[in-house]
N, C-alpha and C. Protein backbone atom coordinates (compact mmCIF):
# COMPACT_ATOMS: atom_id res chain seq x y z
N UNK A 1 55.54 86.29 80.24
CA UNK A 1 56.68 87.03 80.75
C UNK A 1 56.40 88.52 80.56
N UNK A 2 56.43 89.12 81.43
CA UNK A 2 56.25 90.74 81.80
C UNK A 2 57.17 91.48 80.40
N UNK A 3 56.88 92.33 80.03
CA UNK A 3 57.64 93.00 78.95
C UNK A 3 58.48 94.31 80.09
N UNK A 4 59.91 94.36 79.34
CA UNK A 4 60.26 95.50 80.62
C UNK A 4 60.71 96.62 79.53
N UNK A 5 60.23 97.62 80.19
CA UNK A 5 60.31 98.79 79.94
C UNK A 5 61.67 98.87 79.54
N UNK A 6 61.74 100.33 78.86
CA UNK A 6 62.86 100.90 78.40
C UNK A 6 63.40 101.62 79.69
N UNK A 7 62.57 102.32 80.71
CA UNK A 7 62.99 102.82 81.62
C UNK A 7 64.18 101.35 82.74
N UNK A 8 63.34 100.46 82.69
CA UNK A 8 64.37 99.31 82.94
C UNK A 8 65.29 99.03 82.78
N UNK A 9 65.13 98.60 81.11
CA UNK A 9 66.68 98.91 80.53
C UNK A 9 67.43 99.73 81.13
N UNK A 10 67.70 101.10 81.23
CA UNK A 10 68.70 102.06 80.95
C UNK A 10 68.71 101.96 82.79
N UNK A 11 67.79 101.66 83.81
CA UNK A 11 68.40 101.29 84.87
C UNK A 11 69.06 99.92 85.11
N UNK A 12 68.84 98.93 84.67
CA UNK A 12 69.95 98.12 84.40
C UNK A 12 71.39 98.37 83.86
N UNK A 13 71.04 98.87 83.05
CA UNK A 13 72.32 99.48 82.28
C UNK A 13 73.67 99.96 83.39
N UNK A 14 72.80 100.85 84.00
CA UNK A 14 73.35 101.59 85.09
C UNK A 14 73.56 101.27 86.43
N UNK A 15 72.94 100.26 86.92
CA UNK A 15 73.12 99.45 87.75
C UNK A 15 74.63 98.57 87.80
N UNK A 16 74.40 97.46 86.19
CA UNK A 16 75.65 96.58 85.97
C UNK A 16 76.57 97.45 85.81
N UNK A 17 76.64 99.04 85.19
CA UNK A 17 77.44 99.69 84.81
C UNK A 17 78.57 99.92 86.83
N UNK A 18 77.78 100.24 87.63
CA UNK A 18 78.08 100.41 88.94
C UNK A 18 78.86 99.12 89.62
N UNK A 19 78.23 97.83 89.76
CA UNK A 19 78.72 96.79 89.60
C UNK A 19 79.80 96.31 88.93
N UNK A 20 79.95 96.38 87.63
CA UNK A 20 81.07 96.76 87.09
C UNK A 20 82.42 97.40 87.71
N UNK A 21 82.15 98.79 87.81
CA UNK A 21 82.94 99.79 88.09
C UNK A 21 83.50 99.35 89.38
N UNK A 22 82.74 98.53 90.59
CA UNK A 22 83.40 97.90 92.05
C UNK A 22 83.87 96.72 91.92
N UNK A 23 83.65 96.05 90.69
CA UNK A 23 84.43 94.62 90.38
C UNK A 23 85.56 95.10 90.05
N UNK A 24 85.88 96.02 89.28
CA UNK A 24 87.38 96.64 88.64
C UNK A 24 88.26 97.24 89.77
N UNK A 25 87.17 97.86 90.42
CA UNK A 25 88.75 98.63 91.52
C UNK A 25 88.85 97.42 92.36
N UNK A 26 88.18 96.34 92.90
CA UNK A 26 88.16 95.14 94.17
C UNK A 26 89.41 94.56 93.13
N UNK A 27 89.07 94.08 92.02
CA UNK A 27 91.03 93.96 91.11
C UNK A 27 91.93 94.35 91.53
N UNK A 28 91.69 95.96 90.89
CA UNK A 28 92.69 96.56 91.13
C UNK A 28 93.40 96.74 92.95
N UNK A 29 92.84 96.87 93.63
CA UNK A 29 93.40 96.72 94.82
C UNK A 29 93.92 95.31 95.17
N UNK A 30 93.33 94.45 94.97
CA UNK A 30 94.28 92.98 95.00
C UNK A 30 95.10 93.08 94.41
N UNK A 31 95.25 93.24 92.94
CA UNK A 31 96.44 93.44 92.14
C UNK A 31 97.86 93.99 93.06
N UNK A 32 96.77 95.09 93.75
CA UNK A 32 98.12 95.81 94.09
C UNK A 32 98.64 95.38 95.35
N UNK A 33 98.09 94.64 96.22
CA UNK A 33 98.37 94.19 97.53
C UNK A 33 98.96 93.04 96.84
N UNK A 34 99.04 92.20 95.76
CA UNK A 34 99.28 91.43 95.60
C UNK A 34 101.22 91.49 95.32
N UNK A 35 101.14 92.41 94.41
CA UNK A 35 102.15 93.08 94.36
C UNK A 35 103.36 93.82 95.19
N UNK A 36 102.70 94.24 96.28
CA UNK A 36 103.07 94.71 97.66
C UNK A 36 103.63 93.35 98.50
N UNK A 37 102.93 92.17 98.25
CA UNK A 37 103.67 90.92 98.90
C UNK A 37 104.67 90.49 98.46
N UNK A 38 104.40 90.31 96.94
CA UNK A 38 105.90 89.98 96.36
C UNK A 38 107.22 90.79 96.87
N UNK A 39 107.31 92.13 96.98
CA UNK A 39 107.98 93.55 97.43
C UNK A 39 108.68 92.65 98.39
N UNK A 40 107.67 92.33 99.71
CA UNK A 40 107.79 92.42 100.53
C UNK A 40 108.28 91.16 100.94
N UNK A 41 108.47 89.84 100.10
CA UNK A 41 109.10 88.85 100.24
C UNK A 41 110.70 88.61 99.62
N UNK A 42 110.52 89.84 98.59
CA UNK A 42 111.63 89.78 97.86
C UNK A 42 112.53 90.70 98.27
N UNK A 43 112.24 91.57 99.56
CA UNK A 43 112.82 92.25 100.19
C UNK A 43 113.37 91.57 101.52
N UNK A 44 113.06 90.74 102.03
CA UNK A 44 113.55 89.57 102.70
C UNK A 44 114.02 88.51 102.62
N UNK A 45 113.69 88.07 100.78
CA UNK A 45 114.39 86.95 100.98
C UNK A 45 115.35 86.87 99.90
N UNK A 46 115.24 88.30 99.35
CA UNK A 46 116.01 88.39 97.73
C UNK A 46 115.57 87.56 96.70
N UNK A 47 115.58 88.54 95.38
CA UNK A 47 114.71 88.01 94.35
C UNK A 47 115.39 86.96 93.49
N UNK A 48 114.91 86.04 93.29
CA UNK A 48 115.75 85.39 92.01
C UNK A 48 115.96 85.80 90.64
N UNK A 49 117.06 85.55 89.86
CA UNK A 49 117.57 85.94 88.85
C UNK A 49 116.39 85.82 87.27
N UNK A 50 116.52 87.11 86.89
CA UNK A 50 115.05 86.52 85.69
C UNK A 50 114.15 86.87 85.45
N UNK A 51 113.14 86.28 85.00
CA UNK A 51 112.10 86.64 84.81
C UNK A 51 111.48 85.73 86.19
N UNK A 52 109.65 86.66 85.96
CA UNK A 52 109.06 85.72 87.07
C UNK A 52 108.29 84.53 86.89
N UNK A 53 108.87 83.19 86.23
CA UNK A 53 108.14 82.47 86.03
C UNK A 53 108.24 81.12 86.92
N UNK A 54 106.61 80.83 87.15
CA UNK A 54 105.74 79.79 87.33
C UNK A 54 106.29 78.72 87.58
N UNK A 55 106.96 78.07 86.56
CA UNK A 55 107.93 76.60 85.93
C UNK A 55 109.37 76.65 86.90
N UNK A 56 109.54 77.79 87.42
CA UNK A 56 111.03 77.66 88.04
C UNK A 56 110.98 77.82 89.36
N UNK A 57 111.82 76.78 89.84
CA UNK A 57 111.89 76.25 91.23
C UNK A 57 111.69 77.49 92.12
N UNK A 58 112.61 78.39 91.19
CA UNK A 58 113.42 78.96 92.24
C UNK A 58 112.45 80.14 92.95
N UNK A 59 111.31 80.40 92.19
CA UNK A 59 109.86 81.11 92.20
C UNK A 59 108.80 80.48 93.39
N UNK A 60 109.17 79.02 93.40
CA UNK A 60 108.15 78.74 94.25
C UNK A 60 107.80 79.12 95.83
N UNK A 61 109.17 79.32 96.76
CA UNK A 61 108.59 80.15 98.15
C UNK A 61 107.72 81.48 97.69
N UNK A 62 108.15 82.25 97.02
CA UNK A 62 107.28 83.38 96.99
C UNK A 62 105.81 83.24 96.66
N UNK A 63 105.76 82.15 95.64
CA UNK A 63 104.35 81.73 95.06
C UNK A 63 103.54 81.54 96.39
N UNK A 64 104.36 80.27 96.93
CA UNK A 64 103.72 79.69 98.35
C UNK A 64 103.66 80.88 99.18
N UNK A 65 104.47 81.78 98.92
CA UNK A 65 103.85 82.95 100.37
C UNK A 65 102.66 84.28 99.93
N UNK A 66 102.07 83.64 98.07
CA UNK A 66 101.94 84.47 97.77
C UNK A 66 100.25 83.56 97.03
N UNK A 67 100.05 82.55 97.94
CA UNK A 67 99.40 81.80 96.82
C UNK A 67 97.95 82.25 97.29
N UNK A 68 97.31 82.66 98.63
CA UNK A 68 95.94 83.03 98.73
C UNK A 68 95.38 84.19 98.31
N UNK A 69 96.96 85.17 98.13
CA UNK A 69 96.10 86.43 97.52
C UNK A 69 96.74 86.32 95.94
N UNK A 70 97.02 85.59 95.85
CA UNK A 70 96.73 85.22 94.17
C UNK A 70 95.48 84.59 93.69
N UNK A 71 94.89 83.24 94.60
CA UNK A 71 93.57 83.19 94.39
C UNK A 71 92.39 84.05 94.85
N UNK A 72 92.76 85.18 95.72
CA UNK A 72 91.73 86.42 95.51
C UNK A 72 91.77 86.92 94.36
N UNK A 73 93.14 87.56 93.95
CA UNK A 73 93.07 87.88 92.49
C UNK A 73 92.32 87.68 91.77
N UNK A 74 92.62 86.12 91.24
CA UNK A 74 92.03 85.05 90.68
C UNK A 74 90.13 85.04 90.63
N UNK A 75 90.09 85.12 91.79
CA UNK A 75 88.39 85.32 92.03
C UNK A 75 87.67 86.48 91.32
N UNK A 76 88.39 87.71 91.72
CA UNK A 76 88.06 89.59 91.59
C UNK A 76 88.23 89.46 89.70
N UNK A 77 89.31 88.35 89.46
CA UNK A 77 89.36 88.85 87.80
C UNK A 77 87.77 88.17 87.11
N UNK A 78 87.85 87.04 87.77
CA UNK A 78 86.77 86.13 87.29
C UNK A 78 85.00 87.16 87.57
N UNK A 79 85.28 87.66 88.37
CA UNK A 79 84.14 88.19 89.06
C UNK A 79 83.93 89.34 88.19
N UNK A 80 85.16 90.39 87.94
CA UNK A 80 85.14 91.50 86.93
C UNK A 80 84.57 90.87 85.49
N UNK A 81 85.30 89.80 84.48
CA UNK A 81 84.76 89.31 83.76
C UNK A 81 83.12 88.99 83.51
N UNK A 82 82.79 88.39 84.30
CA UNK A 82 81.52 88.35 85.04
C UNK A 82 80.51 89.85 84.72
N UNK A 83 80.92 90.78 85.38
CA UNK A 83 80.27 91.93 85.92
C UNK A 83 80.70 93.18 84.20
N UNK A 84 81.40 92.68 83.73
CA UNK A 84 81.64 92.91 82.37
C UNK A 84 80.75 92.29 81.55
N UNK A 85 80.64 91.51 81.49
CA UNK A 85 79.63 90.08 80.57
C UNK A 85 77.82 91.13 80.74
N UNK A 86 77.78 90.95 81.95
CA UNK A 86 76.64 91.39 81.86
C UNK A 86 76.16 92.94 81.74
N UNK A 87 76.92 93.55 82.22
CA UNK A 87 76.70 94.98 81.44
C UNK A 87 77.07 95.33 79.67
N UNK A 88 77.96 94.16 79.21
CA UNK A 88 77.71 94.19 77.58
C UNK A 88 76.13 93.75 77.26
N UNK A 89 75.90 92.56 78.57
CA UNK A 89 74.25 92.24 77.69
C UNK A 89 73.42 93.26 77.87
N UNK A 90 73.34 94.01 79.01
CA UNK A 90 72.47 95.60 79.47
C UNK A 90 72.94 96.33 78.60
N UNK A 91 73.64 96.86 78.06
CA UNK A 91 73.99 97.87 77.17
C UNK A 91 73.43 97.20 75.83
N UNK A 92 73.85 96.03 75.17
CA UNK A 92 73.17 95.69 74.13
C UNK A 92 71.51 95.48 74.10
N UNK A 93 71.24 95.19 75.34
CA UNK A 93 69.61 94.67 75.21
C UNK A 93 69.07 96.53 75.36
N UNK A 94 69.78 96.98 75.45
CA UNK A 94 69.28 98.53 75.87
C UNK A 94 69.86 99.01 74.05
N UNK A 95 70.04 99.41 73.67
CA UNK A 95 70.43 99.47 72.20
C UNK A 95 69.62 98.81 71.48
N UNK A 96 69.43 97.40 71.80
CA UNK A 96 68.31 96.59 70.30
C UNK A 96 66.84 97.34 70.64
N UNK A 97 66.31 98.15 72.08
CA UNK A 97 65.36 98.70 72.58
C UNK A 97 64.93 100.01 71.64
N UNK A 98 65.91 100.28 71.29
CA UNK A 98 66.07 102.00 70.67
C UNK A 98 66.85 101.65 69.28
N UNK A 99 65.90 101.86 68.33
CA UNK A 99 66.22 102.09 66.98
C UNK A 99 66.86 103.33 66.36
N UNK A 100 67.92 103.96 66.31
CA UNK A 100 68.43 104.68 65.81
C UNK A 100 67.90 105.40 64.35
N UNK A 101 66.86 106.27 63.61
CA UNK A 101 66.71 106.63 62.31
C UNK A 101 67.72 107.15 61.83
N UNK A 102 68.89 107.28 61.68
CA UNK A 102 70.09 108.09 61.71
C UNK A 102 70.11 109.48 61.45
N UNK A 103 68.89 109.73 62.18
CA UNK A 103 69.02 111.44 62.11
C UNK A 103 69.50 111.48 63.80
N UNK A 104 69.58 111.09 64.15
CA UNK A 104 69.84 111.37 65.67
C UNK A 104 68.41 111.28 66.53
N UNK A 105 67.41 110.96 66.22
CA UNK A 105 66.18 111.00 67.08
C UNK A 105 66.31 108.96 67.18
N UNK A 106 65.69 109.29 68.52
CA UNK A 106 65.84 107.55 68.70
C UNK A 106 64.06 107.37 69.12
N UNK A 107 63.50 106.23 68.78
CA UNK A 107 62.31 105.81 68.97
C UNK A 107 62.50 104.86 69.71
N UNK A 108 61.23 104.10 70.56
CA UNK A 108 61.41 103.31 71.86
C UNK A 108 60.81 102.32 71.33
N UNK A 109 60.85 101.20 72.43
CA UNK A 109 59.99 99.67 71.97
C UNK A 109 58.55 100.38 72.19
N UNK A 110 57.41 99.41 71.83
CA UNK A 110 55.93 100.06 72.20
C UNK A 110 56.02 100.26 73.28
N UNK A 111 56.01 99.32 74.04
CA UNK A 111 55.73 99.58 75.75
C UNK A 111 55.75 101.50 76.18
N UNK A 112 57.40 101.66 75.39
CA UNK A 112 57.46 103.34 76.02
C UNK A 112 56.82 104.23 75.10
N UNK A 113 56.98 103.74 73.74
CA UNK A 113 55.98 104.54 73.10
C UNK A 113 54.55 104.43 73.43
N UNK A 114 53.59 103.75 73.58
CA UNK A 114 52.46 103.52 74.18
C UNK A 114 52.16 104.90 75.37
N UNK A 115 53.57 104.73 76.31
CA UNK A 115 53.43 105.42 77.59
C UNK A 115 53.45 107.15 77.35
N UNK A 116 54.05 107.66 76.41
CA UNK A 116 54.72 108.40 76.05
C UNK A 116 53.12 109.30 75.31
């Protein structure tokens, strides 16, 4: 197995970091369209009394008018999670790369020291 550079690392890093960053707003914009439907059902059909829960009847047309862009949601959160997961492993595998002396100077795996 190829040894990868430190220069790798820190473009990975930055890569998942990017990836990341378009999994969160693709959320956040469902979130909010998602939100915008409810508005927009409960502005037509009047809201029921309460809280908004799941278990009560009286919730279910809106659910049903509300149920495919809830499983987009659903997808974009799973997908953010996802795109989170792996930029913790790029950021950590980029960190165990670089030993800290705690003076503030950081040293590299051989590979970059070698290059260097």
């Amino acid at each position: 197995m190829p040894t990868i550079t430190y220069q790798q690392l820190v473009e990975r890093a930055a890569m998942t970091a990017l990836d990341l960053h378009k999994a969160s707003t693709a959320t956040k914009a469902l979130k909010a369209e998602l939100r915008s439907m409810y508005d927009t059902y409960f502005q037509a059909h009047g809201r029921p009394e309460g809280k908004f829960d799941p278990d009560n009847d009286a919730f279910l047309p809106v659910m049903m008018f509300t149920n495919s862009q809830y499983e987009r949601v659903q997808a974009a959160k799973k997908a953010e999670y996802n795109a989170r997961r792996r930029h913790e492993r790029a950021v950590a595998s980029l960190a165990a790369a670089c030993e800290c002396a705690g003076d503030g100077l950081h040293t590299h795996d051989k590979a970059v020291r070698g290059a260097a």
